[in-house]
C-alpha atoms as a PDB file:
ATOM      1  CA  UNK A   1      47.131 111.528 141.140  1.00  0.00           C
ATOM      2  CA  UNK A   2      47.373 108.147 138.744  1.00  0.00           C
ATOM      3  CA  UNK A   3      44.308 107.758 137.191  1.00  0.00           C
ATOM      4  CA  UNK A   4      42.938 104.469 135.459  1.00  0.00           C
ATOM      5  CA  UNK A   5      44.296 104.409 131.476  1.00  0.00           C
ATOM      6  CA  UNK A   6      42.015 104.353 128.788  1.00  0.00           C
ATOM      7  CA  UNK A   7      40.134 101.022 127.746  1.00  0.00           C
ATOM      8  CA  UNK A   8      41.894  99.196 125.060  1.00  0.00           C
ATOM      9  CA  UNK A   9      39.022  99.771 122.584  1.00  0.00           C
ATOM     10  CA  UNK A  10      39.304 103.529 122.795  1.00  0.00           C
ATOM     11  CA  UNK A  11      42.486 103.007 120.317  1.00  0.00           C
ATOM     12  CA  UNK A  12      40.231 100.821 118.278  1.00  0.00           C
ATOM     13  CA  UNK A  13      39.019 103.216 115.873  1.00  0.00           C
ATOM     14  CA  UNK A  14      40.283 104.641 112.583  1.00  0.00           C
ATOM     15  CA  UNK A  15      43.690 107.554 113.646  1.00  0.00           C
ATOM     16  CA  UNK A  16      41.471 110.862 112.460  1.00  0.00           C
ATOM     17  CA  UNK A  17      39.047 109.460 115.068  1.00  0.00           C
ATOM     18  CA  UNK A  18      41.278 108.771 117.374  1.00  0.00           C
ATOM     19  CA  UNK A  19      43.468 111.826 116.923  1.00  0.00           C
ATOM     20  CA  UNK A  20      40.651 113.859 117.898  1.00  0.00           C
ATOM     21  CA  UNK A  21      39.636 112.285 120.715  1.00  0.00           C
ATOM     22  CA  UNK A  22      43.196 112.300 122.187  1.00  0.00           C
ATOM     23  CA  UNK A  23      42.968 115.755 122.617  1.00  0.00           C
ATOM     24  CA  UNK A  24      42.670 116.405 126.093  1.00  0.00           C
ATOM     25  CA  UNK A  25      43.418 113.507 127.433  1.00  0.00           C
ATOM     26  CA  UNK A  26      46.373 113.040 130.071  1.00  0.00           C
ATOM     27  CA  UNK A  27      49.549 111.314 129.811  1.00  0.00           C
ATOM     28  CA  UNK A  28      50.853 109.479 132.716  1.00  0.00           C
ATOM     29  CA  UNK A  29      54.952 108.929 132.674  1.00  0.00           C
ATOM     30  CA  UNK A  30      56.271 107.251 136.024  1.00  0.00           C
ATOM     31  CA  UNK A  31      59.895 108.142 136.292  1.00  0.00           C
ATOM     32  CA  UNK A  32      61.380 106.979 139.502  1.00  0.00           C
ATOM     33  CA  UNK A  33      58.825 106.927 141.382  1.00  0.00           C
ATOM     34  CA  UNK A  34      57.342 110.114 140.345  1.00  0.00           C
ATOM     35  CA  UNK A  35      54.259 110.551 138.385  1.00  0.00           C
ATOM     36  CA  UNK A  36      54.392 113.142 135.605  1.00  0.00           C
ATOM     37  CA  UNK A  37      51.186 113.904 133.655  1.00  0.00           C
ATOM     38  CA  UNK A  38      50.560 116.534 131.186  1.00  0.00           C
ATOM     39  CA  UNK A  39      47.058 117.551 128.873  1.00  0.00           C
ATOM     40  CA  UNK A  40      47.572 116.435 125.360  1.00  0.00           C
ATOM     41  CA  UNK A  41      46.635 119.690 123.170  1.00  0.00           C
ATOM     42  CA  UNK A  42      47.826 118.909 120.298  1.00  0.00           C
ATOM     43  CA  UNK A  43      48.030 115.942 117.975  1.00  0.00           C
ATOM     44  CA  UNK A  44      48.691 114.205 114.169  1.00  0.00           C
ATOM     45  CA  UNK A  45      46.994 111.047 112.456  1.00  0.00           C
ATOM     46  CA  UNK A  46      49.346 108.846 109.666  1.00  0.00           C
ATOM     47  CA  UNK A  47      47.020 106.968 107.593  1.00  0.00           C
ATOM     48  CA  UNK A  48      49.709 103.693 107.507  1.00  0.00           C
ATOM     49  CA  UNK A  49      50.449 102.236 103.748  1.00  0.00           C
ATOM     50  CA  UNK A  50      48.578 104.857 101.963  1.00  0.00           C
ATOM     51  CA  UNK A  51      50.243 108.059 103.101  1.00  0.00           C
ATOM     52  CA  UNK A  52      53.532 109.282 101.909  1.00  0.00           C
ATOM     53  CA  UNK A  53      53.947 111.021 105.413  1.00  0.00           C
ATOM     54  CA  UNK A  54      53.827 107.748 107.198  1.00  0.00           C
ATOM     55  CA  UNK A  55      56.711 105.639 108.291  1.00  0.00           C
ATOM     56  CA  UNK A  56      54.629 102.685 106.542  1.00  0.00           C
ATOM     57  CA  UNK A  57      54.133 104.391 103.534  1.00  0.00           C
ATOM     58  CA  UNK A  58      53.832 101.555 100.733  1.00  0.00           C
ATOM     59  CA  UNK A  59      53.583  98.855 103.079  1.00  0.00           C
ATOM     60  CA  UNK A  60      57.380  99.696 104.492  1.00  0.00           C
ATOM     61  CA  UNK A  61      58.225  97.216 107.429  1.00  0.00           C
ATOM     62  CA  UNK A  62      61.698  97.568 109.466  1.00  0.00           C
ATOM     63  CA  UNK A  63      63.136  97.525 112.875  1.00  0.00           C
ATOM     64  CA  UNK A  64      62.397 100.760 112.912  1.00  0.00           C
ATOM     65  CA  UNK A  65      58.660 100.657 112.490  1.00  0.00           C
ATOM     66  CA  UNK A  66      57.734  97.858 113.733  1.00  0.00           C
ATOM     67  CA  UNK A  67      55.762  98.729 116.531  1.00  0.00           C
ATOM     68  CA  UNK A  68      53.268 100.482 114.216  1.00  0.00           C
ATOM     69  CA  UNK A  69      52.451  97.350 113.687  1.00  0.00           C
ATOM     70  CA  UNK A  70      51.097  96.167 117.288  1.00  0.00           C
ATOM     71  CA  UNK A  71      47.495  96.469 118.169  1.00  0.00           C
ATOM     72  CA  UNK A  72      46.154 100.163 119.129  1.00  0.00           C
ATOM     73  CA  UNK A  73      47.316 100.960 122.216  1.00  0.00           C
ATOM     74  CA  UNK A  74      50.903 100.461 122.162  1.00  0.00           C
ATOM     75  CA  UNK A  75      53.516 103.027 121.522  1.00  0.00           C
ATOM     76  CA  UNK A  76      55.751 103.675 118.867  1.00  0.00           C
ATOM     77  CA  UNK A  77      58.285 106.133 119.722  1.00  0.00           C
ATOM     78  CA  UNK A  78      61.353 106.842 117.160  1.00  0.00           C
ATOM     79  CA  UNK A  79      64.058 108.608 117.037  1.00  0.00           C
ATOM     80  CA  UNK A  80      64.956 111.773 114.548  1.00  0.00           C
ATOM     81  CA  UNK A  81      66.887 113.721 113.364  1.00  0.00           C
ATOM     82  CA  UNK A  82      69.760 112.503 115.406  1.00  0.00           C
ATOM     83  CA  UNK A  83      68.835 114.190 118.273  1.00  0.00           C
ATOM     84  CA  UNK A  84      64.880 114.264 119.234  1.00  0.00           C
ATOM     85  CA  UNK A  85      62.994 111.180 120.518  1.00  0.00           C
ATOM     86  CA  UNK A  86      59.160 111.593 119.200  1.00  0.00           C
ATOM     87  CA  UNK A  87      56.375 109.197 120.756  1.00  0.00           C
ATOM     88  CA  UNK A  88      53.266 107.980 118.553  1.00  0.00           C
ATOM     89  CA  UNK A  89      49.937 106.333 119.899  1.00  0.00           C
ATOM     90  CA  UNK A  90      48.991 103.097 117.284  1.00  0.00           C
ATOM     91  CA  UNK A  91      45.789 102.301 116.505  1.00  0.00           C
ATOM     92  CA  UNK A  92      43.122 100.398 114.755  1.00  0.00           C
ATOM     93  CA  UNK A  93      44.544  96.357 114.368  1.00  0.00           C
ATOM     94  CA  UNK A  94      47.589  95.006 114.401  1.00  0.00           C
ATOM     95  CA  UNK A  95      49.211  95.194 110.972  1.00  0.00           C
ATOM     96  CA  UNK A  96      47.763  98.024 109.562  1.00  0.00           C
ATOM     97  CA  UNK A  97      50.135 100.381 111.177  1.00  0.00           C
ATOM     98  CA  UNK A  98      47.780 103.272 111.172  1.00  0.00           C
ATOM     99  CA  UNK A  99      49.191 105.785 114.338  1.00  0.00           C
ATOM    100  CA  UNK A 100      48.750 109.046 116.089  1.00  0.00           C
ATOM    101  CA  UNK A 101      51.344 111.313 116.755  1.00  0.00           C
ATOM    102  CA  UNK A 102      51.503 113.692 120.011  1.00  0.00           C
ATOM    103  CA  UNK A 103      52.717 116.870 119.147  1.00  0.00           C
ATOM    104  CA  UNK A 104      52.842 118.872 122.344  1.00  0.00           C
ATOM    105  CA  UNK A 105      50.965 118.689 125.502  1.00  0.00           C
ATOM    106  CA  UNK A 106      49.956 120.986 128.697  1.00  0.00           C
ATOM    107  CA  UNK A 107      51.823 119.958 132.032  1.00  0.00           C
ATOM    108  CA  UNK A 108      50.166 119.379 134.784  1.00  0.00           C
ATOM    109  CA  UNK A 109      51.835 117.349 137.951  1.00  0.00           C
ATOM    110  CA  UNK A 110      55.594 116.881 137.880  1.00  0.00           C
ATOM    111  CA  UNK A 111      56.883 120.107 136.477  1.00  0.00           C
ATOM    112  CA  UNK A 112      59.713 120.721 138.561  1.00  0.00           C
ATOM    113  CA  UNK A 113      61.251 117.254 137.277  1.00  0.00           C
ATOM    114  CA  UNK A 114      60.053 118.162 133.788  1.00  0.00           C
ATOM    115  CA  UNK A 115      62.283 121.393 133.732  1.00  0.00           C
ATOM    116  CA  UNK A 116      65.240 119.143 134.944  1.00  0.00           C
ATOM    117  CA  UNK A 117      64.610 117.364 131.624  1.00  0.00           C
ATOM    118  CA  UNK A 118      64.057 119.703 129.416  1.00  0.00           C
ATOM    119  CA  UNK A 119      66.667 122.777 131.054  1.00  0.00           C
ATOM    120  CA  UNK A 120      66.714 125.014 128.200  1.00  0.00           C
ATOM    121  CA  UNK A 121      62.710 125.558 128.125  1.00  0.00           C
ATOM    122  CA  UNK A 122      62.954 129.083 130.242  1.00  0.00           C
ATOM    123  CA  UNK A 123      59.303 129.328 130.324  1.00  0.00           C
ATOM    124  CA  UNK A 124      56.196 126.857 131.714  1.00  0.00           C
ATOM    125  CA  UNK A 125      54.636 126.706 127.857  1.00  0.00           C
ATOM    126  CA  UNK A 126      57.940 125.890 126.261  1.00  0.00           C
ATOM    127  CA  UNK A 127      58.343 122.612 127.958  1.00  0.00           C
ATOM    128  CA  UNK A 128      56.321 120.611 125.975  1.00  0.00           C
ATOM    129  CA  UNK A 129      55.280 122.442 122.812  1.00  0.00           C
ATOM    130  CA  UNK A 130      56.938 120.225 120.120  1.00  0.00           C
ATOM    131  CA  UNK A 131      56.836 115.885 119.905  1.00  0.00           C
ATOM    132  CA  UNK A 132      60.626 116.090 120.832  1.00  0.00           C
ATOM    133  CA  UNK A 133      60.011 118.490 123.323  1.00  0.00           C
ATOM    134  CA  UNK A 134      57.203 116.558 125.390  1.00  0.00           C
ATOM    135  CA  UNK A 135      59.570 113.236 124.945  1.00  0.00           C
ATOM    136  CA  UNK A 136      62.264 115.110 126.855  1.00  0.00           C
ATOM    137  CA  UNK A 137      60.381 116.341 129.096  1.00  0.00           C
ATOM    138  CA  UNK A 138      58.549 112.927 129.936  1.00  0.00           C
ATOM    139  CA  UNK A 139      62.047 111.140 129.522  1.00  0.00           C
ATOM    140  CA  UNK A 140      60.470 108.962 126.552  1.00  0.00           C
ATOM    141  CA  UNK A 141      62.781 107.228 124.448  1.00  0.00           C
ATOM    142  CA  UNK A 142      63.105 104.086 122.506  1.00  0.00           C
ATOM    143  CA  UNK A 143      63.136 101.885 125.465  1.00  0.00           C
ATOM    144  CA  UNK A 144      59.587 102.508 125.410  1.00  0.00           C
ATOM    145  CA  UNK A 145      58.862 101.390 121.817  1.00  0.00           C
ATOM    146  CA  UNK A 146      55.768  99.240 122.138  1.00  0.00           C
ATOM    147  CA  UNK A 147      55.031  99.821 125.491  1.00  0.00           C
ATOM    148  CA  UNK A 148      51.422  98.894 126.388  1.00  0.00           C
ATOM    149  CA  UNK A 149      49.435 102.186 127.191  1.00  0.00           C
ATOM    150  CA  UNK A 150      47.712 100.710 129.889  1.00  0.00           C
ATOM    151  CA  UNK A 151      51.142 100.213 131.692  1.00  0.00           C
ATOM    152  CA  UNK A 152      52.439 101.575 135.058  1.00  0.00           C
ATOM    153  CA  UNK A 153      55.540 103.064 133.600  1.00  0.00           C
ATOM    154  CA  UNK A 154      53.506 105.036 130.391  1.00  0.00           C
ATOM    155  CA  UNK A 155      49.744 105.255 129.794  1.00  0.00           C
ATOM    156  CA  UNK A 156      46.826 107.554 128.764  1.00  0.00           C
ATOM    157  CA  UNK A 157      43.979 108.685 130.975  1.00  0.00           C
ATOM    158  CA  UNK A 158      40.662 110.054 129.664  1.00  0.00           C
ATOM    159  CA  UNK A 159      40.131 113.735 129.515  1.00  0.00           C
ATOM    160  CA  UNK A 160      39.266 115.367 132.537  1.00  0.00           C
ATOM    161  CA  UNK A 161      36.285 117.638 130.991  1.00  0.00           C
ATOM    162  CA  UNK A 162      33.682 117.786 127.873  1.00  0.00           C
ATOM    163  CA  UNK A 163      35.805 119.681 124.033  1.00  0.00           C
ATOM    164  CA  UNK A 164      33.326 120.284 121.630  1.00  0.00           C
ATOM    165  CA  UNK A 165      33.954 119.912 118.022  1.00  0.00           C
ATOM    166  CA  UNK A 166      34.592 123.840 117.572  1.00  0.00           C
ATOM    167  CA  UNK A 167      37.385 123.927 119.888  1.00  0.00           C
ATOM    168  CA  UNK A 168      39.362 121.710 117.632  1.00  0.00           C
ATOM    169  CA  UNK A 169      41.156 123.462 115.330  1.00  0.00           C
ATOM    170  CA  UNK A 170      42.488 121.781 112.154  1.00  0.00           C
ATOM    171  CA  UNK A 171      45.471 122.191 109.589  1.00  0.00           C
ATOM    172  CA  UNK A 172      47.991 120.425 107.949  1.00  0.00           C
ATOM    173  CA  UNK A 173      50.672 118.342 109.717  1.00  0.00           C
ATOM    174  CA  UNK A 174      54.264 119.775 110.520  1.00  0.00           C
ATOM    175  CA  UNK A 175      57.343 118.884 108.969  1.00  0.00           C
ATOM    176  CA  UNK A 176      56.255 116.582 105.916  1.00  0.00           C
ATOM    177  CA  UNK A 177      56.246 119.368 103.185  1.00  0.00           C
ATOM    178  CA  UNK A 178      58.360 117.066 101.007  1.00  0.00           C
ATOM    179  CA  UNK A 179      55.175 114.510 101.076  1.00  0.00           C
ATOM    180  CA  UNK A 180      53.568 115.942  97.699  1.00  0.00           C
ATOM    181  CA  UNK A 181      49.844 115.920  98.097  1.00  0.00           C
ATOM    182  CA  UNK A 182      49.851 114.504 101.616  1.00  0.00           C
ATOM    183  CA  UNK A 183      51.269 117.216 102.689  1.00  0.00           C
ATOM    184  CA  UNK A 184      48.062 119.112 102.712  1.00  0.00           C
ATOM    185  CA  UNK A 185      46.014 116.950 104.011  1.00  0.00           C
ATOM    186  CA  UNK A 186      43.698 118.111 107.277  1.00  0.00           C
ATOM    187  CA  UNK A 187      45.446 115.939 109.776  1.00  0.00           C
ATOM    188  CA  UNK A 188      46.880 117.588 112.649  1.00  0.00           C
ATOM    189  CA  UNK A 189      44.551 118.868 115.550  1.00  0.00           C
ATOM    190  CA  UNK A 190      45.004 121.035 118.197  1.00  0.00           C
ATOM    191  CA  UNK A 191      42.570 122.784 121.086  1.00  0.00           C
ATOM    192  CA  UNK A 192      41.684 126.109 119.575  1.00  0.00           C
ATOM    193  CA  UNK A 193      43.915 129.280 121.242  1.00  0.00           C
ATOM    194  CA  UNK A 194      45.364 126.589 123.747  1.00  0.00           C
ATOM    195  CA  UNK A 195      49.028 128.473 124.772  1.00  0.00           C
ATOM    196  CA  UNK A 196      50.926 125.092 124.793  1.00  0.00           C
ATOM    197  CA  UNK A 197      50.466 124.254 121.006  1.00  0.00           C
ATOM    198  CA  UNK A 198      53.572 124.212 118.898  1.00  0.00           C
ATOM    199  CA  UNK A 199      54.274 126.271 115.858  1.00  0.00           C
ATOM    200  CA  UNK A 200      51.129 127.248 113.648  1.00  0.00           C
ATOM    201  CA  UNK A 201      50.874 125.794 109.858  1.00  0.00           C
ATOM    202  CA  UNK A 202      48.450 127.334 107.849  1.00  0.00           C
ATOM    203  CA  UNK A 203      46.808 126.519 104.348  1.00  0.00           C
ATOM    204  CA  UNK A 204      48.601 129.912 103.014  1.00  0.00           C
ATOM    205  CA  UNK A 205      51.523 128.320 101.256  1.00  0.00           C
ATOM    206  CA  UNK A 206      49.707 125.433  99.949  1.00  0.00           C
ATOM    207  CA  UNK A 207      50.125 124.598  95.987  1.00  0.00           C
ATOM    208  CA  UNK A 208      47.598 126.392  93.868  1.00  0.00           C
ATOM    209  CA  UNK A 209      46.012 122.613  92.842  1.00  0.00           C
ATOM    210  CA  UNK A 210      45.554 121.949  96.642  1.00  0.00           C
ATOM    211  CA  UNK A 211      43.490 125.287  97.137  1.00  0.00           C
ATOM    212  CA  UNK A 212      41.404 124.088  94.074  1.00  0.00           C
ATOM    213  CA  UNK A 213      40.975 121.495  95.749  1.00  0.00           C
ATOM    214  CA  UNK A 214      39.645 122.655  98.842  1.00  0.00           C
ATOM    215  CA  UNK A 215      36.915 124.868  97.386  1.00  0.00           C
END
């Protein structure tokens, strides 16, 4: 069942915030005719100009990119790698190009279509436990680059039930090892022992200075 979206001002905040309080919350795909929704569980914030990991790093502005620099509440989905689609929440104001990533994702309605998309996932909790994964599954691509999240086609409802703050677990963000010091930082969040997350990162390998660092 389509449920209203989240207000407008939810995506207001700064991306840690927001990041966090993503998690849980359902996404809502209408795909001809047929609603497919699915429990975010997992999730990464990009900090705009100031971090290395971001597509905006340094202020960077191209065709690419540019919907990280709508309002929150719009998506920015890109493509990578030359083969995987990967959908991002923006937030904050327009111009700062601060954004969330969603990184995998519990399914809930629509699974039988979702295995269509995705037909080499042979079990329920591979379908969507990766940001390429859940795109394929969803059938997000770039024709929904700046879509408004409050739209029929793709939007966000708010979580169905109460996460305290020790069922988030937190660790570095996936796949941006070559970002030197950003690497490390705390920014990916997931619910605590939920089956659906994707691959663990740990603070194990981190440089030496970085453990200093941490205390």
């Amino acid at each position: 069942m389509r449920r209203r979206p989240l207000p407008r001002k939810f995506y207001a905040g700064e991306p840690v915030a927001v990041a966090r309080a993503l998690l849980g919350c359902v996404i809502q795909r209408e795909l001809d005719g047929e609603l497919l929704t699915a429990r975010i569980v997992e999730t990464e914030a990009y900090l705009g100009a100031n971090d290395s990991s971001s597509h905006a790093r340094g202020g960077l502005r191209s065709e690419r990119n540019a919907s990280m620099y709508l309002p929150g509440g719009h998506a920015y989905v890109y493509f990578t790698y030359g083969m995987h689609f990967c959908m991002n929440v923006v937030t904050g104001d327009s111009d700062i190009a601060e954004a969330v990533l969603l990184r995998a994702a519990q399914p809930l309605e629509g699974i039988e279509r979702m295995r269509l998309n995705r037909p080499r996932a042979k079990r329920e909790i591979d379908l969507m436990s990766g940001p390429g994964k859940l795109c394929q599954a969803l059938a997000i691509d770039r024709s929904l680059d700046g879509a408004d999240l409050s739209s029929r086609e793709l939007s966000i409802a708010p979580r169905r039930s109460v996460i305290a703050d020790e069922d988030i677990a937190v660790s570095p963000r996936i796949g941006v090892e070559n970002s030197g010091e950003a690497a490390w930082w705390p920014l990916r969040f997931f619910l605590r022992g939920n089956p659906f997350v994707s691959m663990p990162r740990s603070w194990r390998d981190a440089p030496a200075i970085e453990s200093e660092k941490r205390g």
